[in-house]
Protein backbone atom coordinates (compact mmCIF):
# COMPACT_ATOMS: atom_id res chain seq x y z
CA UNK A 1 0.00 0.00 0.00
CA UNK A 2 1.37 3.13 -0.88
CA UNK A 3 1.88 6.06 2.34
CA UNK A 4 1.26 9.24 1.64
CA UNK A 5 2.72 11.54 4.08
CA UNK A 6 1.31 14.91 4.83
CA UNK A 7 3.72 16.64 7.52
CA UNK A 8 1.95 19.91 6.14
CA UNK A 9 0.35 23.28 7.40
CA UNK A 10 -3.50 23.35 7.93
CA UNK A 11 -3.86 25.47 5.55
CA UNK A 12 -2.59 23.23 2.26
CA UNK A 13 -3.29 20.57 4.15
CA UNK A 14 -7.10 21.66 4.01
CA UNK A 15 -6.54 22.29 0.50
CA UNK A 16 -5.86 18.89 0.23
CA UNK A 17 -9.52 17.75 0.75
CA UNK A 18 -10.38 19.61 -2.23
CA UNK A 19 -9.38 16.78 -4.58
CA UNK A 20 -10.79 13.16 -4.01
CA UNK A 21 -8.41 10.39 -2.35
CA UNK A 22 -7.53 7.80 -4.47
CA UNK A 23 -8.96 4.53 -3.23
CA UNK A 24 -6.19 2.09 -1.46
CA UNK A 25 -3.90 5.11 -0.59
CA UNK A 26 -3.44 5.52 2.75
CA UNK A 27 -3.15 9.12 3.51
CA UNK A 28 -1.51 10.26 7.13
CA UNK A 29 -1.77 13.89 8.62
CA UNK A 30 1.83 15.50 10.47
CA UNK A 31 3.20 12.76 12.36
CA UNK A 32 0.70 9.86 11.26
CA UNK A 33 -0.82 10.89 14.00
CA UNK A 34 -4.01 10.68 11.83
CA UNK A 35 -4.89 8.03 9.21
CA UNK A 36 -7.36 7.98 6.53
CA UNK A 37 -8.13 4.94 4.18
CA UNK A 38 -10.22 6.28 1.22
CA UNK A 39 -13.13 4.04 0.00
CA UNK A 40 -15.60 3.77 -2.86
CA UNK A 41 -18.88 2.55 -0.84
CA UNK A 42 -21.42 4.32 0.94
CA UNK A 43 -20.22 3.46 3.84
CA UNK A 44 -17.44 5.44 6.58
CA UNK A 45 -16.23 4.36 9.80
CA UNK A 46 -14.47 6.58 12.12
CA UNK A 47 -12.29 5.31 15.59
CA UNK A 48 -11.06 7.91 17.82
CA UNK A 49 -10.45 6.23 20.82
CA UNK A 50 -7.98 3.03 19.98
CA UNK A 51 -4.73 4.92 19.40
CA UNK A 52 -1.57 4.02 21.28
CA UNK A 53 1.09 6.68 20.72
CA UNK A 54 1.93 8.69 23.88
CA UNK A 55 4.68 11.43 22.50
CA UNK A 56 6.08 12.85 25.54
CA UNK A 57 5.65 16.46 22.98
CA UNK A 58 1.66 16.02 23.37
CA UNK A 59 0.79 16.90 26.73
CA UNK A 60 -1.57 14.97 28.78
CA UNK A 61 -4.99 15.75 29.32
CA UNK A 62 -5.81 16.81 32.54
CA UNK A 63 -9.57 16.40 32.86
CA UNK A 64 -12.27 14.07 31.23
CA UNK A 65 -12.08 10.04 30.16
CA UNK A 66 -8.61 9.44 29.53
CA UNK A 67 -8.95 5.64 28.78
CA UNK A 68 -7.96 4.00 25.27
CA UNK A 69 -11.29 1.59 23.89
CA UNK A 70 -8.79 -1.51 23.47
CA UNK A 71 -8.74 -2.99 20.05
CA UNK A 72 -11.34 -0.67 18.30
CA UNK A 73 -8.64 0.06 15.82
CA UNK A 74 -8.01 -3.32 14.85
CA UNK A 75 -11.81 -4.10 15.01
CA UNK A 76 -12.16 -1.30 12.43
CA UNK A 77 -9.47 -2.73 10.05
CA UNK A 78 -11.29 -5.85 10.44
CA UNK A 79 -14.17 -4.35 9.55
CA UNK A 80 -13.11 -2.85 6.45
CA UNK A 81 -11.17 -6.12 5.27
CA UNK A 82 -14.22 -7.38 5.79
CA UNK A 83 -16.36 -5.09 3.61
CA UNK A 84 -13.62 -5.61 0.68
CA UNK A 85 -13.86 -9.49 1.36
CA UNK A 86 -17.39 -9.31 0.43
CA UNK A 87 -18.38 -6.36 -1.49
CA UNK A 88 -14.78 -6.53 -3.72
CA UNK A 89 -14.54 -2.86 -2.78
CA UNK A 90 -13.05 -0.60 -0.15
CA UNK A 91 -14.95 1.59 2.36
CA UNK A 92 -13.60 5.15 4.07
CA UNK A 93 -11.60 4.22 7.71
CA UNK A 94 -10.44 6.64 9.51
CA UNK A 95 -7.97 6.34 12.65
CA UNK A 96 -6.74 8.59 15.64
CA UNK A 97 -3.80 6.72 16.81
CA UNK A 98 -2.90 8.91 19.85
CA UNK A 99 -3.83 7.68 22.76
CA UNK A 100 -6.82 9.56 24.27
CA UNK A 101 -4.84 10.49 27.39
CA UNK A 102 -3.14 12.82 24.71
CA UNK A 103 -6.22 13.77 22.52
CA UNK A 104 -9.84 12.89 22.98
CA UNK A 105 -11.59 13.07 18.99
CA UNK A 106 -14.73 12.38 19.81
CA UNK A 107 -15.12 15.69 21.87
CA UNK A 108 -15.03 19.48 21.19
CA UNK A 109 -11.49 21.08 20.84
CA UNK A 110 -11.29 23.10 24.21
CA UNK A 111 -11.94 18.84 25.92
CA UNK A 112 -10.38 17.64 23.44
CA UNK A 113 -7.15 18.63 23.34
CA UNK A 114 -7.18 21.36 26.16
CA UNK A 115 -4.80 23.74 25.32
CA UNK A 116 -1.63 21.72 23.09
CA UNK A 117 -1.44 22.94 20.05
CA UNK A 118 -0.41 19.75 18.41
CA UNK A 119 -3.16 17.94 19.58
CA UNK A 120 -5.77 20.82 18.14
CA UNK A 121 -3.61 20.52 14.91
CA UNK A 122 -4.75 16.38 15.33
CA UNK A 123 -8.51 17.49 15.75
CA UNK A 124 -8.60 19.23 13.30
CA UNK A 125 -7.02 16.50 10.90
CA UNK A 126 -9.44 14.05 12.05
CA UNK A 127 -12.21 15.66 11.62
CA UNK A 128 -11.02 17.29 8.31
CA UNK A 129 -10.28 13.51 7.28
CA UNK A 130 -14.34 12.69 8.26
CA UNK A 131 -15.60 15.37 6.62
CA UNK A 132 -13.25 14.35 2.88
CA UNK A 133 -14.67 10.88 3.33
CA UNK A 134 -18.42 12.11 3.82
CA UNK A 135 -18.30 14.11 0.82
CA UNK A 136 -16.65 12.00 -1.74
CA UNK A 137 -18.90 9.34 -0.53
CA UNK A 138 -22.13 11.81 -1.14
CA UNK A 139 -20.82 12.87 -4.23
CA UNK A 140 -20.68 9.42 -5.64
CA UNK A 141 -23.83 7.70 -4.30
CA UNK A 142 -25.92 10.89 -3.25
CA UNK A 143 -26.18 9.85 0.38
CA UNK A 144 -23.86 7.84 2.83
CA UNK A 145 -24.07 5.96 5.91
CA UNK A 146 -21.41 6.58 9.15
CA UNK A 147 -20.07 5.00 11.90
CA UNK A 148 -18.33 6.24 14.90
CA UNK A 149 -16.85 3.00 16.35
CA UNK A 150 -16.01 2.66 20.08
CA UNK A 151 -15.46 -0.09 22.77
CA UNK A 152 -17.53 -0.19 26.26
CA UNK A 153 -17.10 -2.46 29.31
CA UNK A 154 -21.17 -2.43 30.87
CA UNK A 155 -21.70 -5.18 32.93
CA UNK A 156 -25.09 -5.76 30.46
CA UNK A 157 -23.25 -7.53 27.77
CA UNK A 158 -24.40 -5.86 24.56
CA UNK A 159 -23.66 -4.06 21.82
CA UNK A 160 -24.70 -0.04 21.70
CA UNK A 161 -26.55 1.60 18.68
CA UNK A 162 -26.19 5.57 19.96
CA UNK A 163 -28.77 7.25 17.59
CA UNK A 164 -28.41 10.47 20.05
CA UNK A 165 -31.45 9.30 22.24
CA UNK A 166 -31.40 9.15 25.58
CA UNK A 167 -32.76 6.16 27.58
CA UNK A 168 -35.81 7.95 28.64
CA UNK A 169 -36.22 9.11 25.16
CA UNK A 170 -36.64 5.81 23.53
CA UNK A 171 -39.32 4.50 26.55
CA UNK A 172 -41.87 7.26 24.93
CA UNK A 173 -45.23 5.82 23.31
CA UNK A 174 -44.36 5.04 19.67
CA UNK A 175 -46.39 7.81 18.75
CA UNK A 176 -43.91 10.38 19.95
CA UNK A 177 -40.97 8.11 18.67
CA UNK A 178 -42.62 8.86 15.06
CA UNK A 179 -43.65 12.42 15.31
CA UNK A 180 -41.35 14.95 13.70
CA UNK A 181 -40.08 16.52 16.37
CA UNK A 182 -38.15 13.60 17.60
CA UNK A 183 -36.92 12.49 14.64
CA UNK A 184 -35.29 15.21 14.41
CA UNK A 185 -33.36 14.97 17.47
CA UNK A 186 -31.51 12.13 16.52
CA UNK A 187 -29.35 10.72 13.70
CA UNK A 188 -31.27 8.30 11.37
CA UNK A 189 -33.53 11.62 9.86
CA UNK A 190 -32.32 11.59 6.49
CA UNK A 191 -33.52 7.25 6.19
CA UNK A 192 -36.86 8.66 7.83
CA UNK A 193 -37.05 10.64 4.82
CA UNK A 194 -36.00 8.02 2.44
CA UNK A 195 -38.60 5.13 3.45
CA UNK A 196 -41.65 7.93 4.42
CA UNK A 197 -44.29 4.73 4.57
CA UNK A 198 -42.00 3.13 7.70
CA UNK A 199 -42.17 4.50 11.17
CA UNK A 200 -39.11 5.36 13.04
CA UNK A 201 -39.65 3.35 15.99
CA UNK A 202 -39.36 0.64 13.21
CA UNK A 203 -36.23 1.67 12.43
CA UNK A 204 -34.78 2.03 15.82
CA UNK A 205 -35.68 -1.07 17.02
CA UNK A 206 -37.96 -2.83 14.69
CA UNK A 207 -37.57 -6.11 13.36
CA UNK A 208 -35.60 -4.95 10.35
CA UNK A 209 -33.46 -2.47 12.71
CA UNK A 210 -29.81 -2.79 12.64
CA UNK A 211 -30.25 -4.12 15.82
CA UNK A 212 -32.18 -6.79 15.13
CA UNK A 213 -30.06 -7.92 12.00
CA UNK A 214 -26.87 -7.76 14.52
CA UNK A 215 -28.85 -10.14 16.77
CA UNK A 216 -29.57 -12.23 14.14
CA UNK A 217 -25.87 -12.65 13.70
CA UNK A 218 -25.54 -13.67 17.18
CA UNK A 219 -24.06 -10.52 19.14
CA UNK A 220 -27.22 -9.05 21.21
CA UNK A 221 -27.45 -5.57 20.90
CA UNK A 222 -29.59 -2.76 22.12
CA UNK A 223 -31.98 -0.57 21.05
CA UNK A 224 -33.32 -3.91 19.42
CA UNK A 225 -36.85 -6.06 19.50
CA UNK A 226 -35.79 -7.78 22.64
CA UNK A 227 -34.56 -4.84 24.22
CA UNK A 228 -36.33 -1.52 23.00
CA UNK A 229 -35.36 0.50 25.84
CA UNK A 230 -31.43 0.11 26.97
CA UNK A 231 -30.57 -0.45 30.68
CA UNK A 232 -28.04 1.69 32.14
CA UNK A 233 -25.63 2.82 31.46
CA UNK A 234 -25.27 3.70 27.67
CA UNK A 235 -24.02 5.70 25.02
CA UNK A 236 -25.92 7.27 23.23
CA UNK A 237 -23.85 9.02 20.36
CA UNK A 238 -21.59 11.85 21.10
CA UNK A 239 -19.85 15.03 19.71
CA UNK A 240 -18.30 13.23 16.27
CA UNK A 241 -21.69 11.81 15.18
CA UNK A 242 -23.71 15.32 16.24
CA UNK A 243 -21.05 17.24 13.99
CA UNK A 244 -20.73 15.10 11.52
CA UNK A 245 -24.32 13.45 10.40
CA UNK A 246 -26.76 15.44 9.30
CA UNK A 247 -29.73 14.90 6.98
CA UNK A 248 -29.40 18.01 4.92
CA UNK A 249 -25.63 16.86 4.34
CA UNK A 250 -27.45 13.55 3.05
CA UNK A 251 -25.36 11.29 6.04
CA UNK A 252 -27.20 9.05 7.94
CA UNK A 253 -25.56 7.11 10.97
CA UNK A 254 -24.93 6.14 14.72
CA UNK A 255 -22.24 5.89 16.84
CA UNK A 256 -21.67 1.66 17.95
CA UNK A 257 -20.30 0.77 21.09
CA UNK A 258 -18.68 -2.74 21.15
CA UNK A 259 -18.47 -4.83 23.93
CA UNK A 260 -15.32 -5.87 25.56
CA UNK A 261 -16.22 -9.45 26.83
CA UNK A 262 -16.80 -11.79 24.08
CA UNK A 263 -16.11 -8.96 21.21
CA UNK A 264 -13.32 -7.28 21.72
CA UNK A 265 -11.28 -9.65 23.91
CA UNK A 266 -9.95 -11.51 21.44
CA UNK A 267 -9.14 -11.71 17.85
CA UNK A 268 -11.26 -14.34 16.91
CA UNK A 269 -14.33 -12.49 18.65
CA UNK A 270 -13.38 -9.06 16.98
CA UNK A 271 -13.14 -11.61 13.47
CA UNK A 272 -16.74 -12.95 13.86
CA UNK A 273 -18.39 -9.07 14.76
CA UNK A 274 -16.65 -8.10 12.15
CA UNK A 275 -18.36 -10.44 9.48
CA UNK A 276 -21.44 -10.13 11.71
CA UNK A 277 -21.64 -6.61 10.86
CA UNK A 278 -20.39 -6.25 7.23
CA UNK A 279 -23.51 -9.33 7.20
CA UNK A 280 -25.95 -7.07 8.67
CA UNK A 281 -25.20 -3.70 6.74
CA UNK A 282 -25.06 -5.20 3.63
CA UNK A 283 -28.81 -5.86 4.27
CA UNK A 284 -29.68 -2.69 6.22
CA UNK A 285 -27.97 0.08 3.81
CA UNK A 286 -29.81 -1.05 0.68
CA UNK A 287 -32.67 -1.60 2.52
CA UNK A 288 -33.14 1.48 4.79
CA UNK A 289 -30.53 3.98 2.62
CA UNK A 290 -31.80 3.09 -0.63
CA UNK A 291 -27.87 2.43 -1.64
CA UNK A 292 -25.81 -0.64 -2.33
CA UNK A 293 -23.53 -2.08 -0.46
């Protein structure tokens, strides 16, 4: 695989975005602090949280969640060898690999990176690097589906589809679920649009929800049929998939929380998510986003 290097200013470096990737080239920010894996599908993944570089010139955050989710960047590699394995093409990946003591991504810059300047300079690659792979992948499909992939430890064994609704959000009557209003709270508006006949609640947690179709692959997962309404704790989404998906932007999405026990604890468990997944979203995205996969 050709490495593309890019110890450059933000300026030319933002410049860069302005031309399309070419698939199979990875492309680094300053340092490879940053790396982005350009795809042809509808499809991007994001993981902010499984770097491991500490440089002793990054200086260490001082407040907020400071611990790495172990393995997420190899589960996303899987995941995209995956997607190539069965689709014959490549989907967008892109990696923080500092560890989040140094740089949180998935937060606003002031958390973030609170105060070093080479850790904004990160953010702002990362994020710059989301935004390139949402756009070419709009431009050539009209609409594209994201994923901001993270690990969690609950002691409720499951896997976490954050669509930006709280717990006591998703135990309201299915009538509120559906209405406008609360669609538009969340991150799945622009497939509400696309399938106007099928209610949202459907889609959250119906029988043809992602959920259900990662339960069908044998991983249980949550908001699903069997469990509408998560227990507690849970994530529901967070700063990367409020910024980044947006219906009038034509990017649907959610942010997935993976397990540690029995997922993430081994390579053989990340393998079989990883299939489990590409499985179920090769169903759900050409179902529900009206785009092959």
């Amino acid at each position: 695989m050709i490495r593309l290097l890019l110890a450059l200013s933000l300026p030319f470096f933002g410049a860069l975005f302005a031309a399309e990737v070419p698939v199979a080239q990875a492309v680094f920010g300053a340092n490879q602090y940053v790396e982005y894996l350009p795809g042809e599908l509808p499809l991007v993944i994001a993981a902010p949280h499984g770097g491991l570089l500490k440089p002793k010139s990054v200086a260490n955050r001082s407040y907020g969640v400071v611990d790495s989710d172990a393995n997420t960047q190899d589960l996303g590699r899987r995941i995209a060898a995956e997607v190539k394995k069965q689709s014959g093409k490549s989907m967008d990946l892109i990696i923080s690999h500092l560890h989040r003591s140094k740089l949180d991504p998935n937060r606003e810059i002031k958390e973030a990176a609170q105060g070093d300047k080479t850790a904004e300079k990160v953010w702002h690659e990362y994020h710059g690097f989301i935004d390139q792979a949402l756009k070419a992948s709009v431009a050539r499909h009209g609409r594209t589906f994201f994923i901001d992939l993270h690990g969690q430890n609950h002691k409720d064994i499951r896997v976490e589809l954050g669509y930006m609704h709280r717990v006591e959000d998703l135990a309201k009557p299915r009538e509120e679920i559906n209405s406008a209003t609360f669609i538009k709270t969340g991150s799945m508006e622009l497939i509400s649009q696309l399938n106007p006949t099928s209610s949202y609640a459907d889609l959250l947690f119906g029988p043809d929800s992602l959920g259900a179709m990662i339960e069908q692959r044998g991983f249980q997962a949550t908001p699903s049929p069997r469990m509408v309404v998560p227990t507690e704790p849970y994530f529901r989404g967070g700063y990367t998939v409020g910024r980044h998906v947006k219906a009038d932007a034509h990017v649907a999405g959610l942010q997935i929380e993976a397990n540690r026990i029995r997922l993430r604890d081994s390579p053989e468990n990340r393998q079989r998510f990883a299939e489990a997944l590409v499985q179920a979203l090769r169903v759900y995205v050409p179902q529900w986003l009206k785009a092959e996969l």
